[in-house]
N, C-alpha and C. Protein backbone atom coordinates (compact mmCIF):
# COMPACT_ATOMS: atom_id res chain seq x y z
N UNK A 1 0.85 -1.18 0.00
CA UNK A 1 0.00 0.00 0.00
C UNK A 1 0.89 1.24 0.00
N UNK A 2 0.52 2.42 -0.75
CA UNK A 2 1.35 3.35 -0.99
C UNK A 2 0.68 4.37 -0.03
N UNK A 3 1.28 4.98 0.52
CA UNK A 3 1.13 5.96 1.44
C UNK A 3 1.24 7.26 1.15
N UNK A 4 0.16 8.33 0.80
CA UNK A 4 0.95 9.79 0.74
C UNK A 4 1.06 10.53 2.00
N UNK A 5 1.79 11.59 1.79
CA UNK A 5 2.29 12.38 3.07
C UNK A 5 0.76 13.08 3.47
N UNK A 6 -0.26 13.31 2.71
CA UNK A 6 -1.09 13.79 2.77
C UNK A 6 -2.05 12.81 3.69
N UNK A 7 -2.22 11.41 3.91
CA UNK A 7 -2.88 10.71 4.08
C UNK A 7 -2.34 9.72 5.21
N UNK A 8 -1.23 9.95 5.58
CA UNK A 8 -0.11 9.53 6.24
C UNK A 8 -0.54 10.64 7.67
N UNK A 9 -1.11 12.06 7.33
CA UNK A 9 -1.14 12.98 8.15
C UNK A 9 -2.14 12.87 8.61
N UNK A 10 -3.44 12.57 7.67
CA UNK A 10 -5.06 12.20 8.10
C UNK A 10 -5.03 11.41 8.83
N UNK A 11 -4.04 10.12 8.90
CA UNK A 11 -4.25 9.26 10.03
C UNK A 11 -3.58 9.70 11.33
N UNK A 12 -2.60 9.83 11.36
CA UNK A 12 -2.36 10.23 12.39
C UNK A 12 -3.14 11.42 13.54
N UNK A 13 -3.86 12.11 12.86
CA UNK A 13 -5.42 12.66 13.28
C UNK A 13 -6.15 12.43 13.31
N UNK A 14 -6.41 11.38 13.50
CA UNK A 14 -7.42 10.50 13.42
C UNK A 14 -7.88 10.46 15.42
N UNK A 15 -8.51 9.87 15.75
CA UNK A 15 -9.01 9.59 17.17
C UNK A 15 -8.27 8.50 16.93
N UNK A 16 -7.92 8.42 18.90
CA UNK A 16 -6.93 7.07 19.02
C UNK A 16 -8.28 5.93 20.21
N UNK A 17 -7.96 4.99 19.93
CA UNK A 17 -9.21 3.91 21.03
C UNK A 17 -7.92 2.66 21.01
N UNK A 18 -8.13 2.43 22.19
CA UNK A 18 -7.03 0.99 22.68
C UNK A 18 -7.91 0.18 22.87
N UNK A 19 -7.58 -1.21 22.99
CA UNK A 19 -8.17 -2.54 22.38
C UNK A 19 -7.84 -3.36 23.45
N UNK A 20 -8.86 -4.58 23.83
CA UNK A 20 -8.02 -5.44 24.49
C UNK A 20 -9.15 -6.67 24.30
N UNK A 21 -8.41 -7.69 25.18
CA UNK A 21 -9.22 -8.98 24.92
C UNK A 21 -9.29 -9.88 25.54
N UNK A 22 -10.51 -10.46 26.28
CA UNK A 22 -10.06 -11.83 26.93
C UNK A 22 -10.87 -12.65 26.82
N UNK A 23 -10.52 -14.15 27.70
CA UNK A 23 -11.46 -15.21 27.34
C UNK A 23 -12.13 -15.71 28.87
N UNK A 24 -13.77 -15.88 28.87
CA UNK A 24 -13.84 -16.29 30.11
C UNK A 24 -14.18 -18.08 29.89
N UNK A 25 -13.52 -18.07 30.89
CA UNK A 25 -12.95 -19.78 30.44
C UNK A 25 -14.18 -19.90 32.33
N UNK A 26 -14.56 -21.33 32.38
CA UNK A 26 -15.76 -21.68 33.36
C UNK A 26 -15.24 -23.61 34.16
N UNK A 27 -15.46 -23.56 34.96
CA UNK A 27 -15.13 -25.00 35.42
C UNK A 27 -16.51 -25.69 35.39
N UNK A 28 -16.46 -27.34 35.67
CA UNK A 28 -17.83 -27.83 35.44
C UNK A 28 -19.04 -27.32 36.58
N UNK A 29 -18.82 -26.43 37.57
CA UNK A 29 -19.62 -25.70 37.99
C UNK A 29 -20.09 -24.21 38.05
N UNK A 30 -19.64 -24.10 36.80
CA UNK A 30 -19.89 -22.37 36.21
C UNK A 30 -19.11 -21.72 37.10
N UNK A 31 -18.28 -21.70 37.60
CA UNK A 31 -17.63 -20.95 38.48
C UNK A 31 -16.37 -20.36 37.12
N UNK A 32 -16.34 -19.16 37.27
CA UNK A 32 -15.75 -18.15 36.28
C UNK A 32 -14.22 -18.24 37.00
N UNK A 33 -13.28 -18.51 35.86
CA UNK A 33 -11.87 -18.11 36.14
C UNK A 33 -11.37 -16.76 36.22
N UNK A 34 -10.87 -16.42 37.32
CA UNK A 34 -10.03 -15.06 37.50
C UNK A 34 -8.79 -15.02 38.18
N UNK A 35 -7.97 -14.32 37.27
CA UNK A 35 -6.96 -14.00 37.93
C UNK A 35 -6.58 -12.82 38.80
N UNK A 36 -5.21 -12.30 39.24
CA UNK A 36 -5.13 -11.32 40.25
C UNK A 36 -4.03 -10.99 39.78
N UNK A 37 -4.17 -9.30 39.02
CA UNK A 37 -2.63 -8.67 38.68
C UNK A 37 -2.48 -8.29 40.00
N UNK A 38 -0.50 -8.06 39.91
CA UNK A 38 0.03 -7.40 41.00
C UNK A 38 0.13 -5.57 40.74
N UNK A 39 -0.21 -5.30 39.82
CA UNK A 39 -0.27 -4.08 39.14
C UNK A 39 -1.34 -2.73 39.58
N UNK A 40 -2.44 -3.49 39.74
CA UNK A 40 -3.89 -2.57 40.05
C UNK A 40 -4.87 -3.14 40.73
N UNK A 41 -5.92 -2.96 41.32
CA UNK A 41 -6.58 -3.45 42.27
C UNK A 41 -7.97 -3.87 41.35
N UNK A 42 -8.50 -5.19 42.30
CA UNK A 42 -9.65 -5.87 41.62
C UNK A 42 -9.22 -7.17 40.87
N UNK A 43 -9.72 -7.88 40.49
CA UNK A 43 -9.15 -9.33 39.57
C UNK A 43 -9.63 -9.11 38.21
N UNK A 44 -8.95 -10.08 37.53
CA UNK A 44 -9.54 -10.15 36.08
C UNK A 44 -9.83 -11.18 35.09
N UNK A 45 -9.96 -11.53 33.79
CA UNK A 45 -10.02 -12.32 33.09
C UNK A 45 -8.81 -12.52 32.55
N UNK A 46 -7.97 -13.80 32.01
CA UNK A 46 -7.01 -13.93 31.51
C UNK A 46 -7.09 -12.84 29.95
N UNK A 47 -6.54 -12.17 29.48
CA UNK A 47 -6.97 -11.57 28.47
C UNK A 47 -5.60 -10.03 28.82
N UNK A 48 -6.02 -9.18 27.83
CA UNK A 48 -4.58 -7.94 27.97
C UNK A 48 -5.07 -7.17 26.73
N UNK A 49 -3.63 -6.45 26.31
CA UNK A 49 -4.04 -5.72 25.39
C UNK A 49 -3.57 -5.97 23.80
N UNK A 50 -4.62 -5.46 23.33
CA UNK A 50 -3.97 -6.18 21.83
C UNK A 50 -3.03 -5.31 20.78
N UNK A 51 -2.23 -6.28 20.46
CA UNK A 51 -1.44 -5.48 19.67
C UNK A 51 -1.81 -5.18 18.40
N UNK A 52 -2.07 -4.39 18.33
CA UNK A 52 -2.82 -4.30 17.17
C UNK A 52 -1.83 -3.30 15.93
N UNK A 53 -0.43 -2.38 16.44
CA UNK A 53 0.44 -2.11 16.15
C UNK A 53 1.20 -2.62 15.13
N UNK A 54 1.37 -4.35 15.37
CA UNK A 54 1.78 -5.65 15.06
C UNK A 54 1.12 -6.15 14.06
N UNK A 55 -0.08 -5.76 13.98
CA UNK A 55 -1.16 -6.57 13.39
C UNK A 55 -2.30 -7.65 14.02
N UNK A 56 -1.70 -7.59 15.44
CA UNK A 56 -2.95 -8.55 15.62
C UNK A 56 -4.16 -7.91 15.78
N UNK A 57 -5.15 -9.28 15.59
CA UNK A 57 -6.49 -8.95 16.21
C UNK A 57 -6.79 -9.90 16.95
N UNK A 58 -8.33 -9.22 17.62
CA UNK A 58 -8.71 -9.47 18.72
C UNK A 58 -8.24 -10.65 19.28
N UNK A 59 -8.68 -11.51 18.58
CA UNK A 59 -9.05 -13.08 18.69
C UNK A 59 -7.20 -13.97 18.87
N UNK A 60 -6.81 -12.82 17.76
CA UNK A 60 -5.06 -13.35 18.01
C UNK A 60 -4.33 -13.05 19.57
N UNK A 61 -5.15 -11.72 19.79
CA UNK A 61 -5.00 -11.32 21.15
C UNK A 61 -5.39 -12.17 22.30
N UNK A 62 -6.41 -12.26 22.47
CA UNK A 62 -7.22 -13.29 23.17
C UNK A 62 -6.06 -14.25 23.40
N UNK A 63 -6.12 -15.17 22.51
CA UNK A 63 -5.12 -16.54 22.74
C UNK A 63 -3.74 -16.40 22.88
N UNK A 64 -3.28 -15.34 22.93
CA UNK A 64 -1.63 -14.90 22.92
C UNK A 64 -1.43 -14.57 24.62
N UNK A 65 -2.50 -13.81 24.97
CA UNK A 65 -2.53 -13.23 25.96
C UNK A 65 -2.99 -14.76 27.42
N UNK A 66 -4.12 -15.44 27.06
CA UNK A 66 -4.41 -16.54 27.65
C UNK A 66 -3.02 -17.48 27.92
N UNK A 67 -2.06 -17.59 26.72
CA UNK A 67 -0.61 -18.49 26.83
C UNK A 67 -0.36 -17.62 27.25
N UNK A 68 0.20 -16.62 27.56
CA UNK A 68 1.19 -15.65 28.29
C UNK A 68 0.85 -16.04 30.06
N UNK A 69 -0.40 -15.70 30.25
CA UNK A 69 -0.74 -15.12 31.70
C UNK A 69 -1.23 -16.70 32.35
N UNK A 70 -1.87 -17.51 31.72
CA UNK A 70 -2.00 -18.89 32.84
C UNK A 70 -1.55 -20.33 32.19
N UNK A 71 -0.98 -19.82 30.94
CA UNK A 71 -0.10 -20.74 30.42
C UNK A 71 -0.89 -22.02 29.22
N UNK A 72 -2.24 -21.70 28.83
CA UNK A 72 -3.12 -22.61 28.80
C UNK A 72 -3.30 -21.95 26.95
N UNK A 73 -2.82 -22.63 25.83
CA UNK A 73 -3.00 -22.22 24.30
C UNK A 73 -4.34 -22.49 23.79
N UNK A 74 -5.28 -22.25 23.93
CA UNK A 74 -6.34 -22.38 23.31
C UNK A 74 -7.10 -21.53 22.49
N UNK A 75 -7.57 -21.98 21.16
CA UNK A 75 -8.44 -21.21 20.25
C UNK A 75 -9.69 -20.45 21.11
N UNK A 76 -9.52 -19.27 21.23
CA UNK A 76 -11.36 -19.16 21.90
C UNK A 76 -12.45 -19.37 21.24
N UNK A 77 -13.12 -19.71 22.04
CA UNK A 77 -14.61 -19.59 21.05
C UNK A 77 -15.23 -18.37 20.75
N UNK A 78 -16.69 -18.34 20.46
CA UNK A 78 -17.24 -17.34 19.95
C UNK A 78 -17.20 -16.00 20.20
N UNK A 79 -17.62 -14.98 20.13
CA UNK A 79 -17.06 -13.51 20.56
C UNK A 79 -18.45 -13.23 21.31
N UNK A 80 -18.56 -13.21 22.53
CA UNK A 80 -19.64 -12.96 23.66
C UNK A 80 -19.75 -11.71 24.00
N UNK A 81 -18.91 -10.62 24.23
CA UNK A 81 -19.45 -9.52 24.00
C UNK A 81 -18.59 -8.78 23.88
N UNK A 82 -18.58 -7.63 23.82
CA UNK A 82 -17.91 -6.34 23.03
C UNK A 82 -18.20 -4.83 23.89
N UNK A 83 -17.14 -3.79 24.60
CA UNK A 83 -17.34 -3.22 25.85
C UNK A 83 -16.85 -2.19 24.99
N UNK A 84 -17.53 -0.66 25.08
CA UNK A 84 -16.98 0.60 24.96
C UNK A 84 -16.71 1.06 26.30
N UNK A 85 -15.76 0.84 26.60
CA UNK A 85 -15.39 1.47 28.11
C UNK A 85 -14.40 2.96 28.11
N UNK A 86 -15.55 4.27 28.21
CA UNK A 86 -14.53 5.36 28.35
C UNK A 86 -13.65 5.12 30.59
N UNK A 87 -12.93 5.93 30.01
CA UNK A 87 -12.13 6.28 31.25
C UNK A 87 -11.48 7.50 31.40
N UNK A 88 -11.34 7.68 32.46
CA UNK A 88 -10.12 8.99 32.78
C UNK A 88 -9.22 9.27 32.36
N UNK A 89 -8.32 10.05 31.22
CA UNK A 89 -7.03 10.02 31.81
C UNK A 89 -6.15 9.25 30.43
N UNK A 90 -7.33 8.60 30.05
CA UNK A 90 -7.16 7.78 27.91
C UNK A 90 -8.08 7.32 27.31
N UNK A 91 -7.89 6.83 26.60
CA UNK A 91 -9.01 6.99 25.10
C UNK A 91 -9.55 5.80 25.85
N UNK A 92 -10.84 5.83 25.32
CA UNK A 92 -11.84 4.28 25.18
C UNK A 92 -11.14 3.41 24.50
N UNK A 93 -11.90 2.21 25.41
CA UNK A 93 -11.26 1.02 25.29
C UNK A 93 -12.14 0.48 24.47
N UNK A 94 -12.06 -0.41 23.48
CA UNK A 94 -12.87 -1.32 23.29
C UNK A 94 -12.42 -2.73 23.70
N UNK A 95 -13.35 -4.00 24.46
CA UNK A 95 -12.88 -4.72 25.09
C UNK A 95 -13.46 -5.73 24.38
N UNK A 96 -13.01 -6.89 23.94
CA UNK A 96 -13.87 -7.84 23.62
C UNK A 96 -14.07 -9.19 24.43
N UNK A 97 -14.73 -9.96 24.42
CA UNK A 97 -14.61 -11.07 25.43
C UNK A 97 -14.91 -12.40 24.63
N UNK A 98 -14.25 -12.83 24.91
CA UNK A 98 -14.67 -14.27 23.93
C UNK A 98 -15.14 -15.68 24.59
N UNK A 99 -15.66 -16.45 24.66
CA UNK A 99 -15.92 -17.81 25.70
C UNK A 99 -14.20 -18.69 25.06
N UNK A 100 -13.78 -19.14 26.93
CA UNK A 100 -12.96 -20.29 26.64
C UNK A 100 -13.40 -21.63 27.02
N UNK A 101 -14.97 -21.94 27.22
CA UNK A 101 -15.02 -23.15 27.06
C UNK A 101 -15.51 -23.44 28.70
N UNK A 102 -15.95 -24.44 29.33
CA UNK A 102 -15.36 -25.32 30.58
C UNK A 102 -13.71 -26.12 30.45
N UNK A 103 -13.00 -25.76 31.67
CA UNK A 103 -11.98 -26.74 32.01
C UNK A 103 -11.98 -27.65 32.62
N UNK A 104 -11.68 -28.70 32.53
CA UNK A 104 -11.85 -30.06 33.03
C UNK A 104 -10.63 -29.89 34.27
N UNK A 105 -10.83 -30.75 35.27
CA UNK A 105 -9.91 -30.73 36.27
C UNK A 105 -8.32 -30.72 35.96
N UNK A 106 -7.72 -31.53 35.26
CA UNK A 106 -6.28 -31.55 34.49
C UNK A 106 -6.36 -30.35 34.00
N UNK A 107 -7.18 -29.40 33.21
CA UNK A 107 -6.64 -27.88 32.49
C UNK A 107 -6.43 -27.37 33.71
N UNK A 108 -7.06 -27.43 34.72
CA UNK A 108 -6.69 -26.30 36.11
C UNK A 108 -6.13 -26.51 36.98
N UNK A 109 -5.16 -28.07 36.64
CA UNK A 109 -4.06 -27.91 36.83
C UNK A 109 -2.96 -28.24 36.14
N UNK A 110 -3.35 -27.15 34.81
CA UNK A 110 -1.78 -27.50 33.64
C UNK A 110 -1.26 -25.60 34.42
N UNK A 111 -2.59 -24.68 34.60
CA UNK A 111 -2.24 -23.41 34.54
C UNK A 111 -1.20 -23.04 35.52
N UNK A 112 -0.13 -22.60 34.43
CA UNK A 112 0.72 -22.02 35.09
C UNK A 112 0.93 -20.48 35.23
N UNK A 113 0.44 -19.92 36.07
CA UNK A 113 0.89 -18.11 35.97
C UNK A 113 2.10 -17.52 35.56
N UNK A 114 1.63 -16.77 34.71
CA UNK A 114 2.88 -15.29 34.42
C UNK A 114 3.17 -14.52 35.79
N UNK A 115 4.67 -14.71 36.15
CA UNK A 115 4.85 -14.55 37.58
C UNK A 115 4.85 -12.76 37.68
N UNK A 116 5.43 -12.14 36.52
CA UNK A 116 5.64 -11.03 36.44
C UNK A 116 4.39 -10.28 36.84
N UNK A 117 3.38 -10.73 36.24
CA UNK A 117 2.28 -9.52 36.18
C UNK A 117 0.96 -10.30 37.12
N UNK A 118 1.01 -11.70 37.44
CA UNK A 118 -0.42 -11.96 38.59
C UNK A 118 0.44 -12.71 39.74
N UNK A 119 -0.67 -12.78 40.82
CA UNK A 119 -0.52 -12.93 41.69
C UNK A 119 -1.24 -14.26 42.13
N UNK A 120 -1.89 -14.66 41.37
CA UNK A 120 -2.67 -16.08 42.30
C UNK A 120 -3.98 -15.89 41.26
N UNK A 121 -4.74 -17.13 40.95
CA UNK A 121 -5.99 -17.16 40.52
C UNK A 121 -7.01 -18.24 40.70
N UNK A 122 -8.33 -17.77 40.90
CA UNK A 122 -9.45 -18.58 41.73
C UNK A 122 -10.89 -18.55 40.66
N UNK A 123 -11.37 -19.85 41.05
CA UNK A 123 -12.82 -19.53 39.92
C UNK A 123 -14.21 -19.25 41.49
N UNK A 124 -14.85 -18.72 40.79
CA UNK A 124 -15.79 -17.76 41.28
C UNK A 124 -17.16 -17.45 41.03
N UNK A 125 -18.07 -18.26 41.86
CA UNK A 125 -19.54 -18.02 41.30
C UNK A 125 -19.68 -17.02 40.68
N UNK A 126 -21.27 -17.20 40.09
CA UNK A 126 -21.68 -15.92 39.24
C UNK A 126 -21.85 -14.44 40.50
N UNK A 127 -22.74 -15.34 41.75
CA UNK A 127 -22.92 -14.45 43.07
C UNK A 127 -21.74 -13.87 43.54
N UNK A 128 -20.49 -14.27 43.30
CA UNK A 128 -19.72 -13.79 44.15
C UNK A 128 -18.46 -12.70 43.43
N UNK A 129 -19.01 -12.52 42.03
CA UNK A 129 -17.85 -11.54 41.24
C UNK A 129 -18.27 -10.42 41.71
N UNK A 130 -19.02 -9.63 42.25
CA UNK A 130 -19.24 -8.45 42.55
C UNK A 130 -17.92 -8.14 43.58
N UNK A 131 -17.83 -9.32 44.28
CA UNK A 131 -16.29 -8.85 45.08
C UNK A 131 -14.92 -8.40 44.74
N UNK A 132 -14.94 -9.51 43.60
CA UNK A 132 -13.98 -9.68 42.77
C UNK A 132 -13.25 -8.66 41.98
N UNK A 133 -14.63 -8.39 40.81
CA UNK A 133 -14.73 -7.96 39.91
C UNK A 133 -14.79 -5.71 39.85
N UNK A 134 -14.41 -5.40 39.32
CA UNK A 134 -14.51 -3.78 39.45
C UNK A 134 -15.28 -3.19 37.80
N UNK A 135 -16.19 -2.38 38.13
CA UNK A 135 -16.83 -1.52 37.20
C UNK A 135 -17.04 -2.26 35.97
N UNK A 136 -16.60 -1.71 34.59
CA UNK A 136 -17.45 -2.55 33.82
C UNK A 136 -16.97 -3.65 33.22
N UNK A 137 -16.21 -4.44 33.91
CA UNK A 137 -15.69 -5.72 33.89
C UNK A 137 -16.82 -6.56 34.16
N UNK A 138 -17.19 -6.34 35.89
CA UNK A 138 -18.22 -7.13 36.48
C UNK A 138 -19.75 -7.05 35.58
N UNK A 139 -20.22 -6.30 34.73
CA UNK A 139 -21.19 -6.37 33.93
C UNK A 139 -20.67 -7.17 32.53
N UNK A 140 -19.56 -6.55 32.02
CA UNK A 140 -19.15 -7.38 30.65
C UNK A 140 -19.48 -9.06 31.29
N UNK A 141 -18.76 -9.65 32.18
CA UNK A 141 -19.16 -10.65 32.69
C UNK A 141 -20.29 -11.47 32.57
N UNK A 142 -20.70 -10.33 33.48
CA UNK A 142 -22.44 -10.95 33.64
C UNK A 142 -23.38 -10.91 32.32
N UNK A 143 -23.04 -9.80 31.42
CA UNK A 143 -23.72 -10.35 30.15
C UNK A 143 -23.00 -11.35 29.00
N UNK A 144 -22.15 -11.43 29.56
CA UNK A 144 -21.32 -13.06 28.79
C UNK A 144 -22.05 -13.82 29.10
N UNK A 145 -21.68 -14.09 30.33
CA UNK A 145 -22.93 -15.24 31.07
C UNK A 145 -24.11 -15.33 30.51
N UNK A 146 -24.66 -14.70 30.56
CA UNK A 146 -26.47 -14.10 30.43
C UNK A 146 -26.19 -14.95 28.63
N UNK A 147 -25.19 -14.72 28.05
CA UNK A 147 -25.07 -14.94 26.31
C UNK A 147 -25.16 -16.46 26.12
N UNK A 148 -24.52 -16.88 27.07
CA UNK A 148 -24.07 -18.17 27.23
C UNK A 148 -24.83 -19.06 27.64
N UNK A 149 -26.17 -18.69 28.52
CA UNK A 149 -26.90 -19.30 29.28
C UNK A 149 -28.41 -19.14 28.56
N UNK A 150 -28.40 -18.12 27.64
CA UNK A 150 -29.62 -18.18 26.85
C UNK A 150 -29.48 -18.87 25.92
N UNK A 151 -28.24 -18.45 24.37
CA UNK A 151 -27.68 -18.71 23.32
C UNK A 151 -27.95 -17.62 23.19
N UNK A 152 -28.28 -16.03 23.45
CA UNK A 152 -28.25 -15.50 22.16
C UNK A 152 -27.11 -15.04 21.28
N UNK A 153 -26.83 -13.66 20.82
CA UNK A 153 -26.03 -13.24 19.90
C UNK A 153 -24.82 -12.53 20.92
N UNK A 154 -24.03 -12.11 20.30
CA UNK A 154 -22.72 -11.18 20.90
C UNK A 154 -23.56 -10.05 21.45
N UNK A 155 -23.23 -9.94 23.25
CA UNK A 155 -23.84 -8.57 23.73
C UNK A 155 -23.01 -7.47 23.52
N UNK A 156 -23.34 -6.43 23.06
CA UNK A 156 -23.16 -5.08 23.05
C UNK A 156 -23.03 -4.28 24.08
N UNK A 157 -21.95 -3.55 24.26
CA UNK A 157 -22.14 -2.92 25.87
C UNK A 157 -21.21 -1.54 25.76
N UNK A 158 -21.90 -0.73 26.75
CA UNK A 158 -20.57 0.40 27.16
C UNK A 158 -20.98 0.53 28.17
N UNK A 159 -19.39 0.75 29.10
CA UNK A 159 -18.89 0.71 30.03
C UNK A 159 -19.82 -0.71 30.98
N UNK A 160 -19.82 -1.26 30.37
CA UNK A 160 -20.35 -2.94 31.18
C UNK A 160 -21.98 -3.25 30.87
N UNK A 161 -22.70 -2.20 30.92
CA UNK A 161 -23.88 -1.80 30.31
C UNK A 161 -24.49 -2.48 28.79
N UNK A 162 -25.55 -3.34 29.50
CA UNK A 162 -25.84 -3.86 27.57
C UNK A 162 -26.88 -2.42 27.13
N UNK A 163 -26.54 -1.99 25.68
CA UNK A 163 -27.69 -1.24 24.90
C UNK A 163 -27.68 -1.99 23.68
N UNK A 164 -27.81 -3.27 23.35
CA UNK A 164 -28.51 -4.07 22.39
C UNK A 164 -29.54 -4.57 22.87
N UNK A 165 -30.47 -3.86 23.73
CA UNK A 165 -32.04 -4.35 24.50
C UNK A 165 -32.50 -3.71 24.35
């Protein structure tokens, strides 16, 4: 692709939005996997940010990020929902979430943590992520769930909030 200086400049003026991605992976009692960065407060989904710099997408993200942080390579499944999360301080995020499936007892204990960046990780009723979980994480969540437990389509959300209803 040929680039002019003219168009080279349009992008770079462009609005900037950061990306990220994870997978919520479930044990045979729906209990949701989360991990615990040492970085910021609250737990999370195995998942990070995507490079998208590089070329990846989402989905490349997703599974790059899942081997990185609990050590576990798997394709994700379907794309469950999709988060406009503004914030303070930087651009909106868009977050995507993808299903990783149930793990069978042997996957949870192949996971090995990325020592650098978590601290320990626990699965967690649906009742009990409100502890866990911070702002619109704990809703992206819960309408994964909600996706998963009906069938319907990929939920739509900002800041954790579904507006595809």
């Amino acid at each position: 692709m040929t680039t002019t200086p003219d168009f080279a400049t349009y992008i770079a003026g462009l609005p900037r939005v950061l990306a990220g991605a994870a997978v919520l992976f479930r044990d045979a009692e729906g209990r949701v996997l989360l991990v615990e960065p040492n970085y910021r407060e609250g737990w999370a989904l195995p998942g990070g940010t995507i490079e998208s710099d590089d070329g990846e997408t989402p989905r490349q993200g997703a599974r790059r990020e899942t081997l990185e942080e609990i050590g576990l390579d798997r394709e994700p499944g379907r794309l469950l929902a999709v988060d406009w999360v503004r914030g303070p301080g930087r651009p909106p995020l868009v977050a995507y979430l993808y299903d990783g499936g149930v793990l069978a007892e042997e996957d949870l204990k192949a996971i090995r943590l990325q020592e650098e960046e978590l601290l320990s990780w626990r699965l967690v009723s649906r009742e009990d992520l409100s502890a866990h979980l911070l702002g619109a994480l704990h809703g992206r969540v819960l309408a994964a769930l909600d996706v998963l437990a009906d069938g319907s389509g990929t939920a739509e959300l900002e800041n954790g909030r579904r507006v595809d209803r």
